[in-house]
N, C-alpha and C. Protein backbone atom coordinates (compact mmCIF):
# COMPACT_ATOMS: atom_id res chain seq x y z
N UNK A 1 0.84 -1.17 0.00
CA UNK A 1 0.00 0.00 0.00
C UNK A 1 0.89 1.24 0.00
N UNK A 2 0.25 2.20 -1.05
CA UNK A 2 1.26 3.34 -0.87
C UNK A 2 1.35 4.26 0.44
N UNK A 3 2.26 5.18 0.60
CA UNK A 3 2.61 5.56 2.26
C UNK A 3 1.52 6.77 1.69
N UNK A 4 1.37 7.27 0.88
CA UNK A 4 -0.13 8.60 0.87
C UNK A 4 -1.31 7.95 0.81
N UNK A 5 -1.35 6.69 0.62
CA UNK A 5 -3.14 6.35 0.82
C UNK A 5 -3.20 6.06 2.35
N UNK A 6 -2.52 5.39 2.74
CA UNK A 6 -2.13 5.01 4.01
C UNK A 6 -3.05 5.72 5.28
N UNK A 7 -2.84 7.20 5.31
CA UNK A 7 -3.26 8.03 6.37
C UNK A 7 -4.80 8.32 5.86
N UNK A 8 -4.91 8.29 4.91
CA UNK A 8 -6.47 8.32 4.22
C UNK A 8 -6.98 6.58 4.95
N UNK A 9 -6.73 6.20 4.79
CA UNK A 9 -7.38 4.66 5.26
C UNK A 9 -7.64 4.31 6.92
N UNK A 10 -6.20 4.89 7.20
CA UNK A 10 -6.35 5.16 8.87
C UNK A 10 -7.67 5.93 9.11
N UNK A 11 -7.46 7.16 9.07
CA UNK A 11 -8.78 8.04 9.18
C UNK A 11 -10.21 7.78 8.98
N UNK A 12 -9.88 6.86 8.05
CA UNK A 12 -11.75 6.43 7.51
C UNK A 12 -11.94 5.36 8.76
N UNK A 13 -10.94 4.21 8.95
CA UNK A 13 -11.07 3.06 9.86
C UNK A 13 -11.58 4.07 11.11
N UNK A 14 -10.89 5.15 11.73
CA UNK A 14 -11.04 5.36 12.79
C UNK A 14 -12.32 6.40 12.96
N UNK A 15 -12.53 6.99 11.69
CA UNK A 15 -14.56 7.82 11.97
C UNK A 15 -15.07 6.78 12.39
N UNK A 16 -14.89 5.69 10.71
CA UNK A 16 -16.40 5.01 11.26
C UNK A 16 -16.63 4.23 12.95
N UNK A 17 -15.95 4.79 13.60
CA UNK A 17 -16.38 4.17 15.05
C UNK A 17 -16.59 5.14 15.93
N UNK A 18 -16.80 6.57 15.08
CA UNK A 18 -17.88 7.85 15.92
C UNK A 18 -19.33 7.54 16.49
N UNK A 19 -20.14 6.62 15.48
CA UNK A 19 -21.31 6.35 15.95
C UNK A 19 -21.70 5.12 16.48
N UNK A 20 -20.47 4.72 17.06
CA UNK A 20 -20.86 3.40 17.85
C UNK A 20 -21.18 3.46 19.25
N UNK A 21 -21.79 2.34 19.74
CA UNK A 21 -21.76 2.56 21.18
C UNK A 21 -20.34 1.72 22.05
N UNK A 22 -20.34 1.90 23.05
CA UNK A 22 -18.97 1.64 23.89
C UNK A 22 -18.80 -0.25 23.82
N UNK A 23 -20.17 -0.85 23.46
CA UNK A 23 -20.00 -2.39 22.94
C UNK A 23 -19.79 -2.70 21.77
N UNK A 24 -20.13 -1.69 20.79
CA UNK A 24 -19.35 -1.83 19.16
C UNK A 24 -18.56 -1.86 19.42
N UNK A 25 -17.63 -0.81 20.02
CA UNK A 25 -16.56 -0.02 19.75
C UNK A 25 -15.26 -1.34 20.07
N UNK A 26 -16.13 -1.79 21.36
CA UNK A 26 -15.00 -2.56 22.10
C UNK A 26 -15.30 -4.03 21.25
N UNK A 27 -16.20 -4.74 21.14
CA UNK A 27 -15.94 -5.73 19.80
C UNK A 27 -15.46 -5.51 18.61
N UNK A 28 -15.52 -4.44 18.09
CA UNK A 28 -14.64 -4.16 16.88
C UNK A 28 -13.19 -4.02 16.94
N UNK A 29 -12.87 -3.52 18.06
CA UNK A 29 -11.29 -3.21 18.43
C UNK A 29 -11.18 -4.79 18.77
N UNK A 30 -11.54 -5.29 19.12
CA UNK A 30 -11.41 -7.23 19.35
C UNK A 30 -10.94 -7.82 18.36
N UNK A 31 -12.20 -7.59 17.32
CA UNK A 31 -11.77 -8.10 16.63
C UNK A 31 -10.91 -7.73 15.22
N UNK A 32 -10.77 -6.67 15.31
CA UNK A 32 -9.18 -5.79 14.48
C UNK A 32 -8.01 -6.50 14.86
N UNK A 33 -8.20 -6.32 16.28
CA UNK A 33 -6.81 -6.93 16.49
C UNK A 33 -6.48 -8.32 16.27
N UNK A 34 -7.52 -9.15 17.25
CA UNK A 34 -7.40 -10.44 16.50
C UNK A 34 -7.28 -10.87 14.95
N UNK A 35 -8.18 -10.15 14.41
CA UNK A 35 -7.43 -10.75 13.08
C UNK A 35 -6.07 -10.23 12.44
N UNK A 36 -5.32 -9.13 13.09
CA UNK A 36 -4.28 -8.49 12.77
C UNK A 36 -2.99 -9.90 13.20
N UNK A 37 -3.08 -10.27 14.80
CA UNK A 37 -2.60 -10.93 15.64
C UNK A 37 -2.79 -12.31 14.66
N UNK A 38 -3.78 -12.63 14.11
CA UNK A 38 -4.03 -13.85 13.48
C UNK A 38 -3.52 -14.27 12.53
N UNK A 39 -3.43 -13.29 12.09
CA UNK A 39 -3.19 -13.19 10.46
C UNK A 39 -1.47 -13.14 10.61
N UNK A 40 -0.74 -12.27 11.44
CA UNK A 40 0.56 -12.47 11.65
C UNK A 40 1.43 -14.22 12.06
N UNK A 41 0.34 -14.68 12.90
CA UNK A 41 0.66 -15.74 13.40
C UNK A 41 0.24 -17.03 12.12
N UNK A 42 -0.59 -16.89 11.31
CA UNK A 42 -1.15 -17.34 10.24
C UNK A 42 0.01 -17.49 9.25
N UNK A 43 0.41 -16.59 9.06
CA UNK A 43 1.65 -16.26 7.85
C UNK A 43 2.57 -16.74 8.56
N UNK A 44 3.15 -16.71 9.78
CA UNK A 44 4.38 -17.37 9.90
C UNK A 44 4.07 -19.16 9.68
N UNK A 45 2.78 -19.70 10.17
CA UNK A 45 2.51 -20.92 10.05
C UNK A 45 2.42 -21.31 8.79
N UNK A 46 1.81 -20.64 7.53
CA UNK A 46 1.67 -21.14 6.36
C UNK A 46 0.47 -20.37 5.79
N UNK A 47 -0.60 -19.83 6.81
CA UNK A 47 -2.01 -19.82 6.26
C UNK A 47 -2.60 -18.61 6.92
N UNK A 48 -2.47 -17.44 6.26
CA UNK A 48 -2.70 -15.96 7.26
C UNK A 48 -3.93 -15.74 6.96
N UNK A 49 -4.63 -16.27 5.80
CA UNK A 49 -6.11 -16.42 5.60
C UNK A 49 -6.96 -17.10 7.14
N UNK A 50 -6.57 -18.02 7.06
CA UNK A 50 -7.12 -18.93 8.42
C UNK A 50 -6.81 -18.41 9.77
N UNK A 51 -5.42 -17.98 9.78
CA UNK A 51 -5.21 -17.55 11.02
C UNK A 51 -6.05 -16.10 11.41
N UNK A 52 -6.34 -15.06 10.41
CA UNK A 52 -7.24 -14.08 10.32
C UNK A 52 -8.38 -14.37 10.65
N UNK A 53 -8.66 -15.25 10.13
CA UNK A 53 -10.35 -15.56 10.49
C UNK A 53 -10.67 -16.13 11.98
N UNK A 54 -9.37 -17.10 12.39
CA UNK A 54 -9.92 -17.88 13.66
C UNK A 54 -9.08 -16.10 14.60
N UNK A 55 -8.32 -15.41 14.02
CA UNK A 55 -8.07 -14.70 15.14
C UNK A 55 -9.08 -13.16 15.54
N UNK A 56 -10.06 -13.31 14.30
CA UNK A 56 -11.39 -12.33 14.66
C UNK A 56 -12.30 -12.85 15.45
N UNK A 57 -12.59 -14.29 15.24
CA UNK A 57 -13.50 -14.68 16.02
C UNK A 57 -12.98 -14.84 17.41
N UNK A 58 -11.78 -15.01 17.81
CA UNK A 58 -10.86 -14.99 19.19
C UNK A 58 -11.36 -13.41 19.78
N UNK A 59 -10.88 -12.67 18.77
CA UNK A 59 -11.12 -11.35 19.20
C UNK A 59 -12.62 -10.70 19.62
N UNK A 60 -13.57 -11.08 18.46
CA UNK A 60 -14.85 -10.46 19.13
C UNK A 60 -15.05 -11.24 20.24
N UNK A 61 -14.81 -12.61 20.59
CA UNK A 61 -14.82 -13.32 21.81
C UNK A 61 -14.60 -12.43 23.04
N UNK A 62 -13.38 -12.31 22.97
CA UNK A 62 -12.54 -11.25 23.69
C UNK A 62 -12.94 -10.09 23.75
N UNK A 63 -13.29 -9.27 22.82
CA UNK A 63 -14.35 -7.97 23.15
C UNK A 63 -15.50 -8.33 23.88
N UNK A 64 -16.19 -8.87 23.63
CA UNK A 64 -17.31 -9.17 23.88
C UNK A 64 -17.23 -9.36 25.63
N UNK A 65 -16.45 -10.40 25.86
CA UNK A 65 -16.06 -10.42 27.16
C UNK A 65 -15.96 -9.37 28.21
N UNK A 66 -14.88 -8.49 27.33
CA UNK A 66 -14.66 -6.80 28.06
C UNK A 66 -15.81 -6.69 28.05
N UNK A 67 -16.18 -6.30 27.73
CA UNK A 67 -17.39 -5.53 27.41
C UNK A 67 -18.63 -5.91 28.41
N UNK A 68 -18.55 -7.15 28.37
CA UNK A 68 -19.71 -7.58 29.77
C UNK A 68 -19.02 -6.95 30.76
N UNK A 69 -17.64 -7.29 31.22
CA UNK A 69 -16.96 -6.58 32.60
C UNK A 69 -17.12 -5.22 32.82
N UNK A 70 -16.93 -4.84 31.98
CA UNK A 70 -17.18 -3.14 32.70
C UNK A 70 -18.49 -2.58 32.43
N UNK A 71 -19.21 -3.25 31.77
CA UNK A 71 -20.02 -2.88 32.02
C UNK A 71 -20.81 -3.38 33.31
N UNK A 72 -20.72 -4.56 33.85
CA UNK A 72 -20.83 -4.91 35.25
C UNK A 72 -20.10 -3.67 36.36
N UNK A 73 -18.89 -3.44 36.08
CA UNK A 73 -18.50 -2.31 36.29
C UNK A 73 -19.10 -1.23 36.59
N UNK A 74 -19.80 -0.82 35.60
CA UNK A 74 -20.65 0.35 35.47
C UNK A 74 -21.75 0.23 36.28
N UNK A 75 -22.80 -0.80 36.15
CA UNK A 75 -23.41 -1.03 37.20
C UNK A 75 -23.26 -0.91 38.95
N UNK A 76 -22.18 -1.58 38.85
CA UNK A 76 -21.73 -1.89 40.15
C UNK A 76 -21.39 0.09 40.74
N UNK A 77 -20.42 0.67 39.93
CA UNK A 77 -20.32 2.20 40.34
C UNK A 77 -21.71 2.42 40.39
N UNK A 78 -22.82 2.50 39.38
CA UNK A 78 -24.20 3.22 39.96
C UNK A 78 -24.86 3.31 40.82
N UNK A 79 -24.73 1.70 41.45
CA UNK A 79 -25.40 1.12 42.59
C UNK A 79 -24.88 1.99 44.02
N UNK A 80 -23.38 1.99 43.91
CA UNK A 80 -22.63 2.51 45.18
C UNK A 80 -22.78 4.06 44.83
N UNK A 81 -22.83 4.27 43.58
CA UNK A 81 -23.24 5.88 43.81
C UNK A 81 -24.74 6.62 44.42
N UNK A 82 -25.84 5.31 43.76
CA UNK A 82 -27.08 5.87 44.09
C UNK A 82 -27.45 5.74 45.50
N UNK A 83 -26.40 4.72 45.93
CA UNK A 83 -26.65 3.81 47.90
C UNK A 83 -26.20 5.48 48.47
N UNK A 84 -24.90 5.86 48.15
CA UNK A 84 -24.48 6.73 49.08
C UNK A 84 -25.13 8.37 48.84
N UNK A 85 -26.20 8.63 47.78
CA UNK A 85 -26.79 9.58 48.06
C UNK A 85 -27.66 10.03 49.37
N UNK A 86 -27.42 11.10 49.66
CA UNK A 86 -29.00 11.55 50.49
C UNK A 86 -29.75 12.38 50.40
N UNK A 87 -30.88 12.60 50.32
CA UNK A 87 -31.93 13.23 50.01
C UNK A 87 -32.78 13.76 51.20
């Protein structure tokens, strides 16, 4: 890829995740990486096709996961925020 399309491609990858919510955002970054991670580990084995694919589905796994945690997280802060109000 040429080094001037390059920063054009970055930029587009990184809008389109203006209108996501904080569980897109974090399964998509999952699974970017995993298939980045996959696909590296893929090519050294023989097969960066395969390794891409099993390393997105690793990844939204893995987002997905985050993504329950803090948002338990989040809960859990509301609860202790709304306990310690007084009215």
């Amino acid at each position: 890829m040429s080094t001037k399309i390059l920063p054009v491609v970055i930029t587009l990858v990184l809008s389109g995740c203006a209108g996501m919510t904080e569980s897109q955002q974090r399964m998509t970054t999952g699974t970017m990486g995993g298939a980045a991670a996959g696909a590296a580990i893929g090519a050294i084995a023989g097969n960066a096709g395969m390794g891409a694919a099993i390393g997105a589905g690793a990844g939204l796994l893995g987002g997905y996961l985050y993504d329950q945690h803090k948002q338990s997280e989040k809960r859990a802060y509301q609860r202790g925020y709304e306990s310690g109000r007084s009215y």
